[in-house]
Protein backbone atom coordinates (compact mmCIF):
# COMPACT_ATOMS: atom_id res chain seq x y z
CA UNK A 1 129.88 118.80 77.67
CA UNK A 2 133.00 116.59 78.49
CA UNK A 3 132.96 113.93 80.75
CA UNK A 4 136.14 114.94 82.76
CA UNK A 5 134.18 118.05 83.47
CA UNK A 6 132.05 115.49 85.97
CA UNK A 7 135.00 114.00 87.71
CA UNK A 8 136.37 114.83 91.03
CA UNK A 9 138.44 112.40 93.00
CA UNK A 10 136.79 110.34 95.59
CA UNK A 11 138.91 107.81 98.27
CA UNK A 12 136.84 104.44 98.86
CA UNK A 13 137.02 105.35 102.56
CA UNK A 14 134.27 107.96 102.12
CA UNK A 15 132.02 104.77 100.02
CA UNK A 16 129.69 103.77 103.04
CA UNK A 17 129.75 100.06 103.01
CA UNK A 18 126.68 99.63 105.30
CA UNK A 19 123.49 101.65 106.40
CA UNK A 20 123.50 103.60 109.61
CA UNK A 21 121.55 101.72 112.49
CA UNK A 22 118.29 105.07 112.29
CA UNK A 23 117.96 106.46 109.10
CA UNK A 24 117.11 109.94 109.39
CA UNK A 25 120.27 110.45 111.26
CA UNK A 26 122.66 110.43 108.10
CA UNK A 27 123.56 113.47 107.41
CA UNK A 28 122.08 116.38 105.59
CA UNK A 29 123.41 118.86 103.74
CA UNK A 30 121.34 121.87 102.40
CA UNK A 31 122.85 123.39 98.85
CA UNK A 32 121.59 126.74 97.68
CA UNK A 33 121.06 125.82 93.84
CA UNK A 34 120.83 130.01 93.07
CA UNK A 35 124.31 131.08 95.02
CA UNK A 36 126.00 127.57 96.22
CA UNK A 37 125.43 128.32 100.15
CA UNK A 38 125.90 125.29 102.15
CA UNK A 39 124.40 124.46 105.36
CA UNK A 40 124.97 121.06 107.13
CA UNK A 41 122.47 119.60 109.51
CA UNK A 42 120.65 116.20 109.95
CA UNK A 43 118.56 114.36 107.97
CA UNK A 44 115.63 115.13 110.40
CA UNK A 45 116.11 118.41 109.91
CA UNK A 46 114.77 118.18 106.19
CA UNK A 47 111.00 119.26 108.19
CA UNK A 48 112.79 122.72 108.98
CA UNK A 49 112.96 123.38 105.19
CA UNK A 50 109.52 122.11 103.97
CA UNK A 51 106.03 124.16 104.65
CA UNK A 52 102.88 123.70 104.83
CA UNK A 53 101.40 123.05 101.05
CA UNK A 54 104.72 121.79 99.29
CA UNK A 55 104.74 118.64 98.04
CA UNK A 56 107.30 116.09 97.95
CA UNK A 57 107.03 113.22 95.50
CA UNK A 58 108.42 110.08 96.27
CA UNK A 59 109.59 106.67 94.00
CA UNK A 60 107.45 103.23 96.14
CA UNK A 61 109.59 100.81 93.74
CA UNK A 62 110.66 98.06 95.55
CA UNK A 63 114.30 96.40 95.03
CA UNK A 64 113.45 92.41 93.64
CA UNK A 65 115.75 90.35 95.15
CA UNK A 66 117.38 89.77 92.03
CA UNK A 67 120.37 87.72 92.45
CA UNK A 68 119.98 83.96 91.98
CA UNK A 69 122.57 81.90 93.00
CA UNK A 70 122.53 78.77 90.91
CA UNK A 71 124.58 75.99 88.91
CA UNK A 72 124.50 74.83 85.53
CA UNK A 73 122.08 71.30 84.82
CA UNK A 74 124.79 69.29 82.38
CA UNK A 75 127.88 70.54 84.45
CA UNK A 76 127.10 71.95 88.19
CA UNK A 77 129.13 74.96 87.14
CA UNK A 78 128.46 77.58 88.88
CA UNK A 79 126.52 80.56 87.98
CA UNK A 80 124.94 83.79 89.28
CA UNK A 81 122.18 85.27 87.29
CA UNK A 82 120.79 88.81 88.16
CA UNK A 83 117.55 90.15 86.83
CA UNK A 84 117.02 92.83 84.75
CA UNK A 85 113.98 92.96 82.84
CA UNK A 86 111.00 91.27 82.61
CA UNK A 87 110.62 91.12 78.30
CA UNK A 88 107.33 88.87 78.57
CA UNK A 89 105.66 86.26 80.72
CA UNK A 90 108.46 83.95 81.88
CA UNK A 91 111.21 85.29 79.59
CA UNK A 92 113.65 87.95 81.42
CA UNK A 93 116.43 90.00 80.30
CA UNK A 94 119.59 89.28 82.54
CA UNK A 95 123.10 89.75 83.77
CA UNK A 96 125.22 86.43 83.67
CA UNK A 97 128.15 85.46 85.45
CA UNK A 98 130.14 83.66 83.96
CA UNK A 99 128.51 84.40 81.12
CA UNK A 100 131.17 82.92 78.72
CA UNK A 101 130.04 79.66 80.34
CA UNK A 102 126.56 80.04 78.97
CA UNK A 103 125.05 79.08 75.52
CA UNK A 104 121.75 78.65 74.21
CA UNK A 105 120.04 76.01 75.20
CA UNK A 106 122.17 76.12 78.73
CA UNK A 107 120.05 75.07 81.45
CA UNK A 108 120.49 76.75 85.00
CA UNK A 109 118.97 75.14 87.75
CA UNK A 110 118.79 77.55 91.19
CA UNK A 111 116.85 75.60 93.23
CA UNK A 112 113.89 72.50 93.38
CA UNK A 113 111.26 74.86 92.60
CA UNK A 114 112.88 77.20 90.13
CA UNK A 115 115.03 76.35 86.48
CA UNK A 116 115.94 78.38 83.42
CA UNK A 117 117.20 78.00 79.94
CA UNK A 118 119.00 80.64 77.91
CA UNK A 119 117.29 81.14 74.97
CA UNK A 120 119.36 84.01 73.53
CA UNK A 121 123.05 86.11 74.13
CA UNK A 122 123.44 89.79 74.00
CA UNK A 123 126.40 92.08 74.56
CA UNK A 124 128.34 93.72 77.85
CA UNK A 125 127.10 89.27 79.64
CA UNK A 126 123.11 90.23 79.13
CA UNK A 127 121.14 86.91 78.57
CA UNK A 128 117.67 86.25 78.32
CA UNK A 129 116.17 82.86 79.90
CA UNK A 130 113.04 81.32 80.12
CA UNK A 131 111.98 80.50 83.49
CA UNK A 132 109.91 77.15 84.45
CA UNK A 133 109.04 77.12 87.94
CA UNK A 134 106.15 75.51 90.17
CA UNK A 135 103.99 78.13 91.83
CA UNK A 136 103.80 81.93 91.88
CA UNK A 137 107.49 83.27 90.02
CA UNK A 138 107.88 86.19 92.29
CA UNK A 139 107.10 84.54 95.41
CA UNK A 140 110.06 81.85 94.96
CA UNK A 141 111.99 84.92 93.96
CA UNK A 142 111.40 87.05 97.22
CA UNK A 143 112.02 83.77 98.93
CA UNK A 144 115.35 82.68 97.25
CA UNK A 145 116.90 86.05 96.26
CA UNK A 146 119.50 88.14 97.61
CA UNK A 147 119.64 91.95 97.17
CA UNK A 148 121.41 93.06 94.13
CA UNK A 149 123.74 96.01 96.01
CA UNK A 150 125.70 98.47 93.77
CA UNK A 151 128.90 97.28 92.86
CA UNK A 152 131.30 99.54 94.87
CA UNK A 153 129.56 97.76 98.06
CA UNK A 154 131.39 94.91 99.59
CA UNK A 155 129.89 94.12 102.52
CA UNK A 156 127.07 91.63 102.78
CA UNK A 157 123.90 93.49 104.20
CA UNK A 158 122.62 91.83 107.59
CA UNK A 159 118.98 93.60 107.30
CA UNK A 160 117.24 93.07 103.67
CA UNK A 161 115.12 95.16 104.32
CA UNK A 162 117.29 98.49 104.69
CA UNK A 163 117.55 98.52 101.17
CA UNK A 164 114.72 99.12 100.61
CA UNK A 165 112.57 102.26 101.38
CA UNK A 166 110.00 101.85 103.97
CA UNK A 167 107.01 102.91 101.51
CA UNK A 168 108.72 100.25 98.89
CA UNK A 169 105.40 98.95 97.41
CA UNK A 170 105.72 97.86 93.93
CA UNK A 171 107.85 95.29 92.96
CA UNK A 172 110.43 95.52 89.94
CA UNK A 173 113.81 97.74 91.02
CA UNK A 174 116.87 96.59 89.80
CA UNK A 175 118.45 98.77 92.77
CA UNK A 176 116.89 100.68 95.38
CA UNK A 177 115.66 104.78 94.82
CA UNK A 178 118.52 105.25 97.82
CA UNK A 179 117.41 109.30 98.36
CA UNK A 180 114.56 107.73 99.95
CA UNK A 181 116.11 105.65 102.03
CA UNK A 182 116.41 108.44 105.00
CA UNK A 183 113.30 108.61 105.42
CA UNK A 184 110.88 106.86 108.41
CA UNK A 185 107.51 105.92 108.51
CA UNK A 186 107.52 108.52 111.70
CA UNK A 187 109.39 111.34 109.61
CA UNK A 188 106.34 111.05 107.07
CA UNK A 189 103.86 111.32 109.49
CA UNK A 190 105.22 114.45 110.61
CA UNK A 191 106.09 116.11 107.35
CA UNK A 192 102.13 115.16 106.75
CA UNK A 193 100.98 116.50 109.99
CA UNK A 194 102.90 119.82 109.35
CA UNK A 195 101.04 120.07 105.94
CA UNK A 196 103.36 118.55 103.22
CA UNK A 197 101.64 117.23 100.59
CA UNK A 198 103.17 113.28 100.07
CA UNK A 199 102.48 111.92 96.79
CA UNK A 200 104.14 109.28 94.81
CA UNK A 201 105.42 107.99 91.18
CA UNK A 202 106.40 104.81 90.16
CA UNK A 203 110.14 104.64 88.46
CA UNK A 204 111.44 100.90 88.26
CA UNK A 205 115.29 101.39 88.33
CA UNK A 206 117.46 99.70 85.87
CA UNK A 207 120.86 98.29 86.53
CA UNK A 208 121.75 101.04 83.86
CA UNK A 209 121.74 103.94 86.58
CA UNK A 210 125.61 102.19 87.77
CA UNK A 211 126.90 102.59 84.34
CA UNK A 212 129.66 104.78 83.86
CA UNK A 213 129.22 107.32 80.70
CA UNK A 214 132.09 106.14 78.45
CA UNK A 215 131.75 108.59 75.36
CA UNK A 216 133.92 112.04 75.80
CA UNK A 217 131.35 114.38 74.71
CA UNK A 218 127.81 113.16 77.67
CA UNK A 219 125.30 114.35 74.10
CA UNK A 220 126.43 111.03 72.42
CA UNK A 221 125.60 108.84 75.61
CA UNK A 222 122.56 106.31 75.44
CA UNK A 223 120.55 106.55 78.54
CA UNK A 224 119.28 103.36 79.50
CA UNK A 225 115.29 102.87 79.40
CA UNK A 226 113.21 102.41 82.66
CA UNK A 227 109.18 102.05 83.18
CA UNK A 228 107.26 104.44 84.84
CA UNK A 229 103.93 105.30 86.13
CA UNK A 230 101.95 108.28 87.31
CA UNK A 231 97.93 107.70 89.05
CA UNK A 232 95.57 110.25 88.49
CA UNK A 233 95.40 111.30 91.83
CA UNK A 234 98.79 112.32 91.57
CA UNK A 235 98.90 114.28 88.59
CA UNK A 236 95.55 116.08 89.84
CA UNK A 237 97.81 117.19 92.84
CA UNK A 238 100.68 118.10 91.06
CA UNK A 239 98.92 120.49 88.70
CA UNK A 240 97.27 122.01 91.13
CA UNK A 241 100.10 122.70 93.03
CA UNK A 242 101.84 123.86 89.59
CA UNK A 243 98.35 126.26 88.97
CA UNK A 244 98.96 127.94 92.49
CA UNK A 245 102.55 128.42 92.80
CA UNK A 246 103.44 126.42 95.28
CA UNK A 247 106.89 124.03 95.42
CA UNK A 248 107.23 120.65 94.02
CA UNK A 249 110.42 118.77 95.64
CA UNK A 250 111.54 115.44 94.22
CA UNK A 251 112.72 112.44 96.49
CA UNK A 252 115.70 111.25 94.23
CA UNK A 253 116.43 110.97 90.73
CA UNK A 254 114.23 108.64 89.85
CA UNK A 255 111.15 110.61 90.97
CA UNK A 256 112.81 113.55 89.05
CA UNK A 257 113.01 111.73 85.85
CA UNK A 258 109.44 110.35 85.75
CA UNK A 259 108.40 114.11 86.74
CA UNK A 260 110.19 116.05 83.90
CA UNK A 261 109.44 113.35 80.97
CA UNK A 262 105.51 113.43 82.49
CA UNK A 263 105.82 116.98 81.66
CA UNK A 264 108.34 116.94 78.60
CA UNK A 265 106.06 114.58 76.58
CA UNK A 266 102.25 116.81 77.87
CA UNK A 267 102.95 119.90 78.90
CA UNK A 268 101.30 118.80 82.18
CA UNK A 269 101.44 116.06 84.82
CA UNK A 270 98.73 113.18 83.49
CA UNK A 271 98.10 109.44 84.49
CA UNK A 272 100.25 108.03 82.00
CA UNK A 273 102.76 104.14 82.11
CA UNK A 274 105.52 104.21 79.68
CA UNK A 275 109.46 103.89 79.36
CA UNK A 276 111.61 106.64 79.63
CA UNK A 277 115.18 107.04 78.73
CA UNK A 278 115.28 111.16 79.50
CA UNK A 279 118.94 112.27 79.76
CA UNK A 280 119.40 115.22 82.22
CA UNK A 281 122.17 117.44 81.63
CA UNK A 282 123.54 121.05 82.47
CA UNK A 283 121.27 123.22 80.01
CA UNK A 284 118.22 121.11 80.65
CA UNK A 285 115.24 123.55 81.46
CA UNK A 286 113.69 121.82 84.33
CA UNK A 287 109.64 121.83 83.95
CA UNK A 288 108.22 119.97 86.91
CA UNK A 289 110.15 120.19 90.09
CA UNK A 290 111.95 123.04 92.52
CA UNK A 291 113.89 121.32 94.30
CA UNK A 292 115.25 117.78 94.94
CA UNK A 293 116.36 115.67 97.97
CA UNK A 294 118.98 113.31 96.74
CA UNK A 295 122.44 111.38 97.76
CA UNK A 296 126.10 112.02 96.73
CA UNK A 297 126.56 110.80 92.89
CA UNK A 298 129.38 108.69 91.39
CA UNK A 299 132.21 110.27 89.62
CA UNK A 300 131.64 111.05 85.56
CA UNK A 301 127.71 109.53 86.05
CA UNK A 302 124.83 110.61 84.67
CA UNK A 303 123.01 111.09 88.20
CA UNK A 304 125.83 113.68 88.77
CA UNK A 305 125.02 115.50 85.27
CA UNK A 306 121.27 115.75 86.43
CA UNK A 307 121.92 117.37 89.66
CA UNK A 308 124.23 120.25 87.81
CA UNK A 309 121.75 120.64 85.83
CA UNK A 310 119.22 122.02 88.36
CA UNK A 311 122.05 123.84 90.28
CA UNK A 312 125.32 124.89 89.21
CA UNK A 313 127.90 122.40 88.17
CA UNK A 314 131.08 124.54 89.96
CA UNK A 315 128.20 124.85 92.79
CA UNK A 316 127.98 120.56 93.02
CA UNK A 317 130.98 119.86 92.69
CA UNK A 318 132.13 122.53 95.47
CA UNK A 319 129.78 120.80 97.52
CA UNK A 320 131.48 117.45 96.81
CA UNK A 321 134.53 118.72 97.87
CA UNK A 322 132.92 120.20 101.19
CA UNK A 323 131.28 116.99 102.03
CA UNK A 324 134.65 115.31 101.92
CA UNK A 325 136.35 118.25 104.31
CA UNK A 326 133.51 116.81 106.73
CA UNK A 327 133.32 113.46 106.46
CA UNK A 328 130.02 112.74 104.54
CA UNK A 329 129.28 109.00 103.56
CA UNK A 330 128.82 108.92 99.65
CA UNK A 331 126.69 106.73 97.19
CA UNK A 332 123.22 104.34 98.05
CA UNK A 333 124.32 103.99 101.94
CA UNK A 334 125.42 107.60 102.28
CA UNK A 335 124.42 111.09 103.55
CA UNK A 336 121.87 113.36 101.63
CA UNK A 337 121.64 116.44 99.74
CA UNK A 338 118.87 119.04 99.78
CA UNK A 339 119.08 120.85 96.50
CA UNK A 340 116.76 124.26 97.33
């Protein structure tokens, strides 16, 4: 249960910086989560190792363009603000920088249309603000907001749209469910037409998922909160597929998390909203899924402590060292990882 046991060294010339131009050409690699056998074949290929009657849940968040560039009223500093949470109406929980430039009662203007004032300071820069705005909040923000990409990224991105999944459909992601980010609107349709059941949760993803674990022993970390929701339609699927045996494969973390605290907290998958702060760790008895498609995880995160949970962690972090030997991309604009 120490962190150093979920480190492994990792040169920034295997962090890819941009998407590839067609996304279900990244690569894939398959990982036996029994023995640890590796195979390595395109992301396409993910239809060779599906049948007919599995079903593969996916996470239709959609990334808010979250970062407002904008200046402060009194003294045209300038400042960035980056949402994080929506508390209540027009008050947000947020990421300031500078934030040592910011008080209550600062007012930040980011453009004709749109102005906040701080109305309280937390720790680690988090703000919360009021917003005042004429006409519809998240229309200005789609409008005016740039795409709040992972730290370790340091290229601008020329498409907006790549990160976001191309069945992105409900708006509130702090960063983008990136395992589903391989996939096509034509790869669907024929993982569909083959007889894979597609069904899909809602997880919105907090800003929290890029935080390192900073406590030696991973029991004493706090796992950040994020809201989730399951439709009826889904959960009648799901237990049916539970009821008859047949395989339940997770699209990301995200979808894992909001599978596994469905079934934690009932016993059963159930239409159900709610916030969930689950903490997935080697020795975590996974209820809900078989398998999960997913990217390759940052050093000492938690994302790296789920995924040796459902395998092996000698088994994932062999595989980290084999997708280095041949060239994988890592992180949100990287290559993927069937866990079977």
């Amino acid at each position: 249960m120490n962190i150093n046991d979920y480190d492994y060294e990792l040169d920034e010339k295997y962090i890819a910086q941009t998407p590839i131009p067609n996304r279900s050409e990244s690569k894939l690699m398959i990982l036996d989560k029994n023995n640890g056998h590796i195979e390595h074949k395109k992301f396409y290929n993910i239809k060779d190792y599906l049948h007919k009657g599995d079903v593969l849940v996916l996470n239709d968040t959609k990334v808010l363009p979250a970062r407002l560039m904008g200046e402060k009223i009194d003294t045209k500093a300038k400042i960035e603000v980056l949402l994080l949470k929506n508390i209540e109406g027009d008050i947000w929980e947020c990421l300031a920088r500078p934030g040592k430039r910011l008080h209550i009662g600062t007012s930040i203007k980011f453009s004709e249309e749109l102005t906040c004032e701080v109305i309280d300071k937390l720790d680690d820069g988090i703000i919360r603000v009021k917003f005042k705005y004429v006409g519809i909040f998240l229309e200005i923000i789609e409008r005016i907001g740039l795409m709040p990409l992972p730290p370790y990224i340091h290229k601008s991105l020329k498409e907006q749209d790549r990160y976001q999944t191309v069945y992105a459909k409900y708006l509130g992601s702090a960063a983008a469910p990136t395992a589903g980010l391989h996939f096509t609107k034509e790869l669907l349709q024929e993982l569909e037409d083959m007889g894979v059941i597609i069904c899909y949760v809602t997880l919105h993803v907090g800003l929290g998922t890029f935080r390192p674990v900073e406590v030696e022993n991973i029991k004493e970390h706090h796992m950040h909160s994020e809201y989730y929701e399951m439709k009826r339609e889904v959960a009648d699927i799901l237990n049916l597929a539970k009821s008859e045996g047949r395989k339940i494969y997770a699209v990301g973390t995200t979808s894992t998390r909001v599978l596994e605290t469905v079934m934690s907290k009932y016993h059963e998958f159930k239409e159900c909203t709610g916030n969930t702060d689950i903490f997935i760790y080697p020795g975590y008895e996974f209820l809900a899924i078989d398998g999960l498609i997913t990217n390759f995880h940052l050093p000492k995160s938690t994302l790296l402590m789920l995924v040796s949970a459902l395998s092996k962690r000698e088994y994932i972090l062999n595989a980290y060292e084999v997708a280095k030997q041949n060239n994988y991309r890592f992180f949100s604009f990287g290559d993927a990882m069937f866990i079977k």
